[in-house]
N, C-alpha and C. Protein backbone atom coordinates (compact mmCIF):
# COMPACT_ATOMS: atom_id res chain seq x y z
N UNK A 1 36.87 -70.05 8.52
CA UNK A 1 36.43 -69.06 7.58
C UNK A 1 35.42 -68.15 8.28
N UNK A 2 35.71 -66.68 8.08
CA UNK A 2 34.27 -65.99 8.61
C UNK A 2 33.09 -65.70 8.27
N UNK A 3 32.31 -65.89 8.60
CA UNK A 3 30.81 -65.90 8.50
C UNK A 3 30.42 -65.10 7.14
N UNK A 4 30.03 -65.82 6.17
CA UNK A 4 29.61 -65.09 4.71
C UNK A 4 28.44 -64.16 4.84
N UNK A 5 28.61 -63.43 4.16
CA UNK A 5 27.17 -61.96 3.89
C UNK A 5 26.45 -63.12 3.58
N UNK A 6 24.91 -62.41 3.85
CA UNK A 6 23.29 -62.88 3.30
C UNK A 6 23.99 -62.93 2.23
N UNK A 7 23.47 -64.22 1.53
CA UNK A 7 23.45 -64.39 -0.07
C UNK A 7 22.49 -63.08 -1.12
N UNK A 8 23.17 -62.39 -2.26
CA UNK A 8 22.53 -62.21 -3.18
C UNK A 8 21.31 -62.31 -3.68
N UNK A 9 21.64 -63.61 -3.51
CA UNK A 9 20.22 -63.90 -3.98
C UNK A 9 20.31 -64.10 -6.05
N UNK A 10 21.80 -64.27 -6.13
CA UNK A 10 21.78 -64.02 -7.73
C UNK A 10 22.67 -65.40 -7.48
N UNK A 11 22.02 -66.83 -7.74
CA UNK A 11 22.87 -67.77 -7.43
C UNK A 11 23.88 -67.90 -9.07
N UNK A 12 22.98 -67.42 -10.04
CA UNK A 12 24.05 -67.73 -11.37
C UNK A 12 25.30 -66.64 -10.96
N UNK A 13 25.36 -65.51 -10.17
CA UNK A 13 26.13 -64.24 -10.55
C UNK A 13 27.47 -64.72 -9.31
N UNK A 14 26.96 -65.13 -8.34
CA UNK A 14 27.70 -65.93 -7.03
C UNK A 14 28.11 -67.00 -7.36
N UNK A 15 27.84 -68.04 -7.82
CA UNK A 15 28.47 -69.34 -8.58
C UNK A 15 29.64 -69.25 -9.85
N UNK A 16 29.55 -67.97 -9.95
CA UNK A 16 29.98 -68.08 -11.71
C UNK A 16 31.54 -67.44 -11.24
N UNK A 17 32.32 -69.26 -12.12
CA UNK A 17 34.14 -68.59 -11.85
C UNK A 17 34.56 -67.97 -13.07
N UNK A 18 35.58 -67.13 -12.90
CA UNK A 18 36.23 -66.35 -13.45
C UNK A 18 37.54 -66.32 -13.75
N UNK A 19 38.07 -66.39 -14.38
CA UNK A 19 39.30 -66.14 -14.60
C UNK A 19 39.98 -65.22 -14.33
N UNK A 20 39.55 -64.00 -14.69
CA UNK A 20 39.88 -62.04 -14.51
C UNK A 20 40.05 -62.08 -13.57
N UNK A 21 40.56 -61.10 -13.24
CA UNK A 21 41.11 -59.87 -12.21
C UNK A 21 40.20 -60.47 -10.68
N UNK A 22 38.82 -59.75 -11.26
CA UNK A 22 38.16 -60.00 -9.97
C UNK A 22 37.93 -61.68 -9.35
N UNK A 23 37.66 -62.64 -10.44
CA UNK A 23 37.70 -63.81 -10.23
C UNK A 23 39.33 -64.41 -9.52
N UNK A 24 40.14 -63.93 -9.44
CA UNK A 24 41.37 -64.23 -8.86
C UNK A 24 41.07 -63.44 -7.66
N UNK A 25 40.75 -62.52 -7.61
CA UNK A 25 40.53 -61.91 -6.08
C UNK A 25 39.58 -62.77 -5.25
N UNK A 26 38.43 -63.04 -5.87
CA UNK A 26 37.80 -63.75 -5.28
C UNK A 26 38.15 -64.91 -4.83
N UNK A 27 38.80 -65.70 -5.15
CA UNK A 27 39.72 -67.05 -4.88
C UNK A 27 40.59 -66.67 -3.96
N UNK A 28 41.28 -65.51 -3.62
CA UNK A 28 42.17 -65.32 -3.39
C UNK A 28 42.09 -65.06 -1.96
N UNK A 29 40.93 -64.84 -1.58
CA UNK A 29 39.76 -64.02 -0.59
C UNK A 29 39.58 -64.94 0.30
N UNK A 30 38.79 -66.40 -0.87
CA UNK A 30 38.07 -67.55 0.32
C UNK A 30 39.52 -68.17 0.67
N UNK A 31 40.48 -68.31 -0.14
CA UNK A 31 41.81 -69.30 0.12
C UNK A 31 42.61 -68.95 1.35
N UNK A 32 42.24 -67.52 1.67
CA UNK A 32 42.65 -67.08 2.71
C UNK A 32 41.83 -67.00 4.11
N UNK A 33 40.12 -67.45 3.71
CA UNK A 33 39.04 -67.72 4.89
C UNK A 33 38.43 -66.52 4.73
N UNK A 34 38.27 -65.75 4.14
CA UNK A 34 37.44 -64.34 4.13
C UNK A 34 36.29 -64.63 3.11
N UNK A 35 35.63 -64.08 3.37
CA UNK A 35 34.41 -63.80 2.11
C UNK A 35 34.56 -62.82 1.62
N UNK A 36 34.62 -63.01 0.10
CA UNK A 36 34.76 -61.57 -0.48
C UNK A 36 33.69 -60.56 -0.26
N UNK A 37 33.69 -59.14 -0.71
CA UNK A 37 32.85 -58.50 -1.04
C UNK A 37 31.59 -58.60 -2.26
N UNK A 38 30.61 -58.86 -1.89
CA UNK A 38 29.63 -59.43 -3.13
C UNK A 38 29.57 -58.82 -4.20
N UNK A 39 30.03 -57.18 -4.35
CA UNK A 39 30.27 -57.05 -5.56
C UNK A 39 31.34 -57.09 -6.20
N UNK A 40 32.67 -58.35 -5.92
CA UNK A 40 33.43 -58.45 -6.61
C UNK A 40 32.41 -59.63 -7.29
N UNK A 41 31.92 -60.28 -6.95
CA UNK A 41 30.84 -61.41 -7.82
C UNK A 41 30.52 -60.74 -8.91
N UNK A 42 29.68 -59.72 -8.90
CA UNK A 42 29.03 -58.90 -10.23
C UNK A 42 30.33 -58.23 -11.29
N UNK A 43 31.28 -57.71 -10.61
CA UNK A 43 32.48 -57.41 -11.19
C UNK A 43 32.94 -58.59 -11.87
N UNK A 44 32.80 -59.61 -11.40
CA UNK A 44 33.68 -60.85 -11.60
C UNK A 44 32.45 -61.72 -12.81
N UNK A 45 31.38 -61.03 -12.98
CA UNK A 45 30.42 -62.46 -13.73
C UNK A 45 30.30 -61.82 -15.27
N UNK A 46 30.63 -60.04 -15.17
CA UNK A 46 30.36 -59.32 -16.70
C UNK A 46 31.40 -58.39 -16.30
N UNK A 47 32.61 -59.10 -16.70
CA UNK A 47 33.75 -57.62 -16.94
C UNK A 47 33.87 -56.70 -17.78
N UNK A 48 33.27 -56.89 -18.93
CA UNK A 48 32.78 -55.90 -19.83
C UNK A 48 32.08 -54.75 -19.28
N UNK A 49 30.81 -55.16 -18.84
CA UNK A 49 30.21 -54.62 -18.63
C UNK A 49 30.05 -53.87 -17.22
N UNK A 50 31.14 -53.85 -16.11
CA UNK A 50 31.50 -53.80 -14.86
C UNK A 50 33.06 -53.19 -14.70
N UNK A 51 33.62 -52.95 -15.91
CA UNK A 51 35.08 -52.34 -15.67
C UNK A 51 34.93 -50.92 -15.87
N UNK A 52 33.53 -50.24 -16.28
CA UNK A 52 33.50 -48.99 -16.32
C UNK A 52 33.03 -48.12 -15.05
N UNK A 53 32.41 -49.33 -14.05
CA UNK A 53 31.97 -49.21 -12.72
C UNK A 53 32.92 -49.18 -11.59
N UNK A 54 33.88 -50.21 -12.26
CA UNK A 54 35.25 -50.51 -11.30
C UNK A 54 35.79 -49.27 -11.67
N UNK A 55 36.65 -48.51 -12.69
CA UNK A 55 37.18 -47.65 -12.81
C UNK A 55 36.27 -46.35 -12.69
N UNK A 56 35.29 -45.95 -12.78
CA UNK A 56 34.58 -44.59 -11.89
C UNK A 56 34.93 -44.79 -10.49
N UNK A 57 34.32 -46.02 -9.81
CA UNK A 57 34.56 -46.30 -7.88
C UNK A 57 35.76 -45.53 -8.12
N UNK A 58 36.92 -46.76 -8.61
CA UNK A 58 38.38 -46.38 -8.13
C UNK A 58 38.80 -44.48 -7.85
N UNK A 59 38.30 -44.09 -9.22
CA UNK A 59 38.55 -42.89 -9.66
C UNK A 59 37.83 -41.68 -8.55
N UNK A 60 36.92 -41.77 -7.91
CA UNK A 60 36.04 -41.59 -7.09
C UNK A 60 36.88 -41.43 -5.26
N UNK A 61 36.96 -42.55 -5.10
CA UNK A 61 37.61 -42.75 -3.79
C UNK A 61 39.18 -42.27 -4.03
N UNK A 62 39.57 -42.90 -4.77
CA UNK A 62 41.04 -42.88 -4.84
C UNK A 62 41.88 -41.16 -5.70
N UNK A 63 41.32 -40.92 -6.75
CA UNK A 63 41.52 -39.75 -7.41
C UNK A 63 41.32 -38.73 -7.12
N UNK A 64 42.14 -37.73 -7.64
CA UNK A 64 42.49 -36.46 -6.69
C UNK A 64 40.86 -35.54 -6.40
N UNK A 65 41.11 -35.06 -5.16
CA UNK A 65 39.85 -34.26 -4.61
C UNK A 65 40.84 -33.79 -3.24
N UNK A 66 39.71 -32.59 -3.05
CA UNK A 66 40.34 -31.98 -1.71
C UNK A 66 39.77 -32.71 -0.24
N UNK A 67 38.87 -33.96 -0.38
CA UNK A 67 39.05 -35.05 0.42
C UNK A 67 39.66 -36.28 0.55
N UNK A 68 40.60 -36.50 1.23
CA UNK A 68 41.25 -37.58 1.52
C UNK A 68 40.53 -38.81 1.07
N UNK A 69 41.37 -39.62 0.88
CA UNK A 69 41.12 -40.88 0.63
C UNK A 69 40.59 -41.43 1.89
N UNK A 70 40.80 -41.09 3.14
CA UNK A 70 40.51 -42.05 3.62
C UNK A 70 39.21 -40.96 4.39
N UNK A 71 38.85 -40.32 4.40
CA UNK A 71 38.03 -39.41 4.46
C UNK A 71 36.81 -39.88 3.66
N UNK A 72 37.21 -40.24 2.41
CA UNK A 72 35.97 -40.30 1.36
C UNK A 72 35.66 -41.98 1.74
N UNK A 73 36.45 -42.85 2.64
CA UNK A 73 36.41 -44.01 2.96
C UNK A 73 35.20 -43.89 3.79
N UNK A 74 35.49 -43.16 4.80
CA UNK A 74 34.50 -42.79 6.05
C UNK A 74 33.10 -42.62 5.64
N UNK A 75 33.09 -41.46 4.95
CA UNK A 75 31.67 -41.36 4.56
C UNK A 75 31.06 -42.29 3.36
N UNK A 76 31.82 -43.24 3.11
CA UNK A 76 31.13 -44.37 2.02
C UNK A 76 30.80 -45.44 3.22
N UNK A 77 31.58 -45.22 4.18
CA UNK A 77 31.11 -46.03 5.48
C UNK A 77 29.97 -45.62 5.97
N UNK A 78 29.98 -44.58 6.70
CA UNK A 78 28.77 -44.20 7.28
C UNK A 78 27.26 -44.32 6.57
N UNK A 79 27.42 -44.10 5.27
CA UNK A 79 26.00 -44.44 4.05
C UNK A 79 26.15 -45.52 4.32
N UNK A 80 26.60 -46.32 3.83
CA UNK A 80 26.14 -47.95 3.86
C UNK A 80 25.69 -48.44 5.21
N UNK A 81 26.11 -47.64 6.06
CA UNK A 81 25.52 -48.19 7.35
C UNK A 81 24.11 -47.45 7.45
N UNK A 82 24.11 -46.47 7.23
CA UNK A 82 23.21 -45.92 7.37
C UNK A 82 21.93 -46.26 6.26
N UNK A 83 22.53 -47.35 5.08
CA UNK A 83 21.02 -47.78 4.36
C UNK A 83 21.27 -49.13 4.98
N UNK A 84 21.87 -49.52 5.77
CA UNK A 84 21.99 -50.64 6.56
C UNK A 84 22.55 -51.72 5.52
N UNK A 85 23.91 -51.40 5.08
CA UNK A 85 24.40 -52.31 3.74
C UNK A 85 25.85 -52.61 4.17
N UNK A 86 25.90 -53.62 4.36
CA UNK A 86 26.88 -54.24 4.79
C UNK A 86 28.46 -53.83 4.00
N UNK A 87 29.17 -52.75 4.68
CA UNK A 87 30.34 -52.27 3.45
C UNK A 87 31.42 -52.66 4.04
């Protein structure tokens, strides 16, 4: 398995299984040796309250603009590196 991100630090929000969407990803993630992305955890602990976050991202990166998708990938890369956040 590869080396997991610094913990959260939110042990109820990281512990907590799921059933949903994101909770199957997450399973789906370690079963394969990867560590998920930590905010499928937060996605995965209040889907209520996290599917309006999931669908802006999506809509954001993925939805039409006169920058590429994978363009708008890049520079969500370069910020996170640049606040030094592991993306």
């Amino acid at each position: 398995m590869k080396k997991s991100p610094e913990p959260m630090y939110l042990p109820d929000v990281e512990s907590h299984e799921s059933d949903g969407h994101y909770g199957r990803m997450i399973a789906m993630a370690r079963s394969s040796g990867f560590a998920p992305p930590q905010i499928w955890h937060l996605f995965a602990y209040k889907p209520r309250m996290t599917d309006a976050l999931s669908a802006f991202t999506h809509e954001v990166m993925r939805g039409p603009s006169p920058l590429s998708a994978g363009l708008r990938e890049l520079i969500a890369a370069y910020t996170s590196r640049r606040n030094a956040c592991v993306f």
